[in-house]
PDB file of N, CA and C in Angstrom:
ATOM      1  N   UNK A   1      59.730  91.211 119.328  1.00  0.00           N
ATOM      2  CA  UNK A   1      59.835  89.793 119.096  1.00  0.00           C
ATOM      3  C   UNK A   1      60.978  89.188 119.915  1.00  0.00           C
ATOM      4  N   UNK A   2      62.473  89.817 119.984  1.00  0.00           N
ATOM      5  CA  UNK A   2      63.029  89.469 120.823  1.00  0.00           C
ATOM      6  C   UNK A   2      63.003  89.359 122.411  1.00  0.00           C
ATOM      7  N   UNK A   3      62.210  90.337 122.411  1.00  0.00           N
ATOM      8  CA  UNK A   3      61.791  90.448 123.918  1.00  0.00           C
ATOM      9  C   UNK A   3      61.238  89.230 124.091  1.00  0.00           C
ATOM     10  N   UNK A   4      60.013  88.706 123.332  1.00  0.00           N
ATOM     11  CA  UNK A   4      59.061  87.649 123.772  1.00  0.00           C
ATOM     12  C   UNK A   4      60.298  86.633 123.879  1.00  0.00           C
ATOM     13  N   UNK A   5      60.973  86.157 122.756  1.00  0.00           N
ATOM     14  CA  UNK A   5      62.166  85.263 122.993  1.00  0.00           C
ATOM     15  C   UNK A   5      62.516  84.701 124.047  1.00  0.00           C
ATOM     16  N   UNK A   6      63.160  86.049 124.933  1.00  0.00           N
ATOM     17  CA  UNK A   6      63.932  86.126 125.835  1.00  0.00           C
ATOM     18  C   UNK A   6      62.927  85.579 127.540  1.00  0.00           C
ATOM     19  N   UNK A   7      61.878  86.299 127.083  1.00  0.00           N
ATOM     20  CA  UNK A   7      61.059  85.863 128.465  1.00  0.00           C
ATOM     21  C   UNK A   7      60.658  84.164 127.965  1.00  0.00           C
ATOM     22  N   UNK A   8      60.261  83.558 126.664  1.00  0.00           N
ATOM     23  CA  UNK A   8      60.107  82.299 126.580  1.00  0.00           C
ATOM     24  C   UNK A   8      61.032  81.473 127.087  1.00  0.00           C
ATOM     25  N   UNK A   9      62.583  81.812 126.508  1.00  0.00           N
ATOM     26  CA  UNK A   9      63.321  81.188 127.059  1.00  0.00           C
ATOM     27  C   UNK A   9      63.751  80.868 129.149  1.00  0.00           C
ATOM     28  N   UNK A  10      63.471  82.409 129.434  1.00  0.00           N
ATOM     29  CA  UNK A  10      63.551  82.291 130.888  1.00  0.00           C
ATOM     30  C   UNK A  10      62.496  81.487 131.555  1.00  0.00           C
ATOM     31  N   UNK A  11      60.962  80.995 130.834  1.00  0.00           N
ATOM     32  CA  UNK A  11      60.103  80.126 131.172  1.00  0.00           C
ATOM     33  C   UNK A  11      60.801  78.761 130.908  1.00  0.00           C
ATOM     34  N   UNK A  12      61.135  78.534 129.782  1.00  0.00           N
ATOM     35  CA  UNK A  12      61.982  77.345 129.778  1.00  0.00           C
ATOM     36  C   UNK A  12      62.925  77.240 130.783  1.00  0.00           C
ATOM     37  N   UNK A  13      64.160  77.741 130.869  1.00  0.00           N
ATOM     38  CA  UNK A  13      64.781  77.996 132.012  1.00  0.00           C
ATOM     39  C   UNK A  13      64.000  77.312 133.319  1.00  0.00           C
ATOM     40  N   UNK A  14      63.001  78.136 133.935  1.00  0.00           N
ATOM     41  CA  UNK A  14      62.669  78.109 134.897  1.00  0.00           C
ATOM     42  C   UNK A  14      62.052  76.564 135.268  1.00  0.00           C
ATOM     43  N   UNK A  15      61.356  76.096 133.876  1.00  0.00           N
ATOM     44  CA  UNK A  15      61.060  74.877 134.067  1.00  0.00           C
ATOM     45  C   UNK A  15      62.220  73.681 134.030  1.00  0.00           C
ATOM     46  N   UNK A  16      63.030  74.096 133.459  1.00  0.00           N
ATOM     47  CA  UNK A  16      64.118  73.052 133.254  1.00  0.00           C
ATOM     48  C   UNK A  16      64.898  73.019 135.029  1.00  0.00           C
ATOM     49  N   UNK A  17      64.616  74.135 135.859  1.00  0.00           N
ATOM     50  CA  UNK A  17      65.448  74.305 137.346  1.00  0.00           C
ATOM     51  C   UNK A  17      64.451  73.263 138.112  1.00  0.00           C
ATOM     52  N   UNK A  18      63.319  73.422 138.114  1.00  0.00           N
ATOM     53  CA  UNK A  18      62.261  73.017 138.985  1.00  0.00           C
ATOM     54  C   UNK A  18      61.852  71.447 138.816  1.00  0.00           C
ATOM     55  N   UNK A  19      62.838  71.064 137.931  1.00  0.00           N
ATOM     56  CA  UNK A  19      62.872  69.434 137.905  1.00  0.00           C
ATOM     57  C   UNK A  19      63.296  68.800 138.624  1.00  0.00           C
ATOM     58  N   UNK A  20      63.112  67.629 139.564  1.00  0.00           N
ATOM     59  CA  UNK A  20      63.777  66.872 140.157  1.00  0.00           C
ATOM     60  C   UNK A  20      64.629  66.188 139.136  1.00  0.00           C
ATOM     61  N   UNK A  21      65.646  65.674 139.216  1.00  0.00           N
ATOM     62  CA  UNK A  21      66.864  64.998 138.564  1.00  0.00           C
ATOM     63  C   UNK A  21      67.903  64.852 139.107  1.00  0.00           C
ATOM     64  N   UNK A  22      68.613  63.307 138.506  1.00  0.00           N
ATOM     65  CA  UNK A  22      70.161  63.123 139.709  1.00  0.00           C
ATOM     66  C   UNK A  22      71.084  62.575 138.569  1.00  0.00           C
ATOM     67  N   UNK A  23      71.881  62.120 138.819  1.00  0.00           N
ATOM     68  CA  UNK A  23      72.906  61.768 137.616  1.00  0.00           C
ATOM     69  C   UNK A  23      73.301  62.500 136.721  1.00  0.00           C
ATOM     70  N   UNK A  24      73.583  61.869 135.720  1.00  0.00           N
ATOM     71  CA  UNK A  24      73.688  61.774 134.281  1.00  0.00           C
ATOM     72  C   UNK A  24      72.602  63.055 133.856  1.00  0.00           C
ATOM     73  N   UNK A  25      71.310  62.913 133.852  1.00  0.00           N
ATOM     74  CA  UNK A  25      69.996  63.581 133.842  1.00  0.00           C
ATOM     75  C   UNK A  25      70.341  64.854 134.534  1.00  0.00           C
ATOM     76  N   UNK A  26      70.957  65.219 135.866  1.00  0.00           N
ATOM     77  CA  UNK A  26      71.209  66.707 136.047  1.00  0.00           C
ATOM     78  C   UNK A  26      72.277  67.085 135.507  1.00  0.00           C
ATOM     79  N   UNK A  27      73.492  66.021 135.211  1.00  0.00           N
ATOM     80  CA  UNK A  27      74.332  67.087 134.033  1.00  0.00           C
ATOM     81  C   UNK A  27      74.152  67.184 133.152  1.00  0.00           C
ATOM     82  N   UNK A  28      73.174  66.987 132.291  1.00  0.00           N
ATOM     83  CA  UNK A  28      72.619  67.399 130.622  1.00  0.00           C
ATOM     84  C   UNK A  28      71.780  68.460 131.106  1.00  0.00           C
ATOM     85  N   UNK A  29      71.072  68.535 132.657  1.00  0.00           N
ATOM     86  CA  UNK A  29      70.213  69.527 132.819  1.00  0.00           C
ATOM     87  C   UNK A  29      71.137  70.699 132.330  1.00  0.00           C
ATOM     88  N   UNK A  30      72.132  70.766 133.449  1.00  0.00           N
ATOM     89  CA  UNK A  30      72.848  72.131 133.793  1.00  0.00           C
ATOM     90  C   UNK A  30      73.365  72.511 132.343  1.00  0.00           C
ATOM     91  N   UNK A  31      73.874  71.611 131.591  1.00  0.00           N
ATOM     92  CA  UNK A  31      74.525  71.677 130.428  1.00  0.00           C
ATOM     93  C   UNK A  31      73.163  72.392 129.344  1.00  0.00           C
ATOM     94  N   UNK A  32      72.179  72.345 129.338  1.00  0.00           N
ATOM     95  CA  UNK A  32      71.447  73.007 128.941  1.00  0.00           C
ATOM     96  C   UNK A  32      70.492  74.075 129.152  1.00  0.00           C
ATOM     97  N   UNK A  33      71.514  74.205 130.671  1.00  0.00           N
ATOM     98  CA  UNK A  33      70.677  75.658 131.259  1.00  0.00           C
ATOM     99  C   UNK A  33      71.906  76.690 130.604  1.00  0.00           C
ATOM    100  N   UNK A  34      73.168  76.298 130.828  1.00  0.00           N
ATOM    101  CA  UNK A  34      74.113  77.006 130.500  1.00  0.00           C
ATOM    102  C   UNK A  34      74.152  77.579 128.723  1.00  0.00           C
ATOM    103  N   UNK A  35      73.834  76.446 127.984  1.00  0.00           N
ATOM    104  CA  UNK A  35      73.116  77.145 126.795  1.00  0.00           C
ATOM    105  C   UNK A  35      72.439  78.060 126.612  1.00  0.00           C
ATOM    106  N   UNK A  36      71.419  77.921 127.477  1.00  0.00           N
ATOM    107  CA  UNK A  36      70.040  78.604 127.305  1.00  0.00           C
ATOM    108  C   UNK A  36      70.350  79.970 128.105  1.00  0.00           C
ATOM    109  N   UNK A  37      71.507  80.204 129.082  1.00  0.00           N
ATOM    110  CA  UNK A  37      71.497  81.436 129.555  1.00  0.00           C
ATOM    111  C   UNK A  37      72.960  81.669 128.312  1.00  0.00           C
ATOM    112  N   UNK A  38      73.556  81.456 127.581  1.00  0.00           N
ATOM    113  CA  UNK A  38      74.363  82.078 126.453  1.00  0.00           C
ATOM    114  C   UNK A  38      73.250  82.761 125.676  1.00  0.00           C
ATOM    115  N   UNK A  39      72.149  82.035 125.168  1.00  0.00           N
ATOM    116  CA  UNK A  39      71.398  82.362 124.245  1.00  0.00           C
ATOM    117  C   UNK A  39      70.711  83.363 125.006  1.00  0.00           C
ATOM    118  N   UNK A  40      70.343  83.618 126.339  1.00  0.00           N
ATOM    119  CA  UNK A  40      69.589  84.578 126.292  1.00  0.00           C
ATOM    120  C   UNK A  40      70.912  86.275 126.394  1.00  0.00           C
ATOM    121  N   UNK A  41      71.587  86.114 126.816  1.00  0.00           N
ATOM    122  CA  UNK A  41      72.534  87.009 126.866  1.00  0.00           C
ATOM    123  C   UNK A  41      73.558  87.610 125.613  1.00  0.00           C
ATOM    124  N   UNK A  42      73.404  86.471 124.609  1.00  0.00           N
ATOM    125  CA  UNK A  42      73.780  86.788 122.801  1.00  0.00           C
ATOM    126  C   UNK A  42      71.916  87.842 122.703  1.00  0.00           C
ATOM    127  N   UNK A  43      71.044  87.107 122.979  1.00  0.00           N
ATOM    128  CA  UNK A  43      70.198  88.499 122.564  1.00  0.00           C
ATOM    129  C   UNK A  43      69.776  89.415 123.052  1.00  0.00           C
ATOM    130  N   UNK A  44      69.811  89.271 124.581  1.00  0.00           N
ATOM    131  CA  UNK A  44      70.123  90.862 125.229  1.00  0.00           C
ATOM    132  C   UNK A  44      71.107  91.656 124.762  1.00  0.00           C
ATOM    133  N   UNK A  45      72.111  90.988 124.288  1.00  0.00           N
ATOM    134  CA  UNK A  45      73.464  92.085 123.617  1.00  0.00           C
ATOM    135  C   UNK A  45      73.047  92.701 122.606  1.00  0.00           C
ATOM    136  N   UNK A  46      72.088  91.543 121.934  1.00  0.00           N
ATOM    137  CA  UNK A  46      71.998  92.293 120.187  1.00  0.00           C
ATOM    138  C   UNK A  46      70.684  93.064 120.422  1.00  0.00           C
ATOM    139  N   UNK A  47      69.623  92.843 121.726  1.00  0.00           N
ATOM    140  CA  UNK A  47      68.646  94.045 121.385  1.00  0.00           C
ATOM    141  C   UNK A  47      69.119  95.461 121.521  1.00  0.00           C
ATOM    142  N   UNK A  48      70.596  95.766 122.616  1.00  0.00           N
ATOM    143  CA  UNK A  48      71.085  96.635 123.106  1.00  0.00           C
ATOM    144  C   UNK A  48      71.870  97.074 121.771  1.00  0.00           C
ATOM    145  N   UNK A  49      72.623  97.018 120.622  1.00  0.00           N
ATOM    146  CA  UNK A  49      73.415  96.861 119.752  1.00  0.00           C
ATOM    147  C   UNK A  49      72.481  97.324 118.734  1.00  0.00           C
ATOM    148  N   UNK A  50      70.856  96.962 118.800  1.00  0.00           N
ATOM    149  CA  UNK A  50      70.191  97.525 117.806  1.00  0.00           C
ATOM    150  C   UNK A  50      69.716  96.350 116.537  1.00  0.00           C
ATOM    151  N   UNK A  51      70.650  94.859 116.752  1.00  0.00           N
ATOM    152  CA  UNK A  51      70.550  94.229 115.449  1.00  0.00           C
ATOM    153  C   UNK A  51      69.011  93.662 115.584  1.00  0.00           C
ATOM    154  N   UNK A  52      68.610  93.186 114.302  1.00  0.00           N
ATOM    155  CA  UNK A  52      67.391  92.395 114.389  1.00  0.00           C
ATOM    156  C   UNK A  52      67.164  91.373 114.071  1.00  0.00           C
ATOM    157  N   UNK A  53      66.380  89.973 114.444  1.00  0.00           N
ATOM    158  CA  UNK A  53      66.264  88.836 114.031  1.00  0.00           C
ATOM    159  C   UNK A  53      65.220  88.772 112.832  1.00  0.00           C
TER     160      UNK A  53
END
């Protein structure tokens, strides 16, 4: 299940890069890519660690 997570999120990811955007609009982008790569790297840690969601 985490696995699927992790690849959903990198689809998100990927769609959130492939946007055109300027302003204001690309710094909320980046600001929510940078989330989204915390979150995927909090659960690569915890599949490695063993915990479960």
């Amino acid at each position: 299940m985490t696995e699927d997570l992790i690849k959903k999120l990198k689809n998100v990811k990927q769609a959130l890069v492939s946007k055109d955007m300027t302003g204001e609009e690309w710094e909320e982008r980046e600001e929510i890519l940078e989330k989204l790569e915390d979150v995927t790297t909090y659960l690569k840690d915890a599949l490695g660690k063993g915990i479960e969601f």
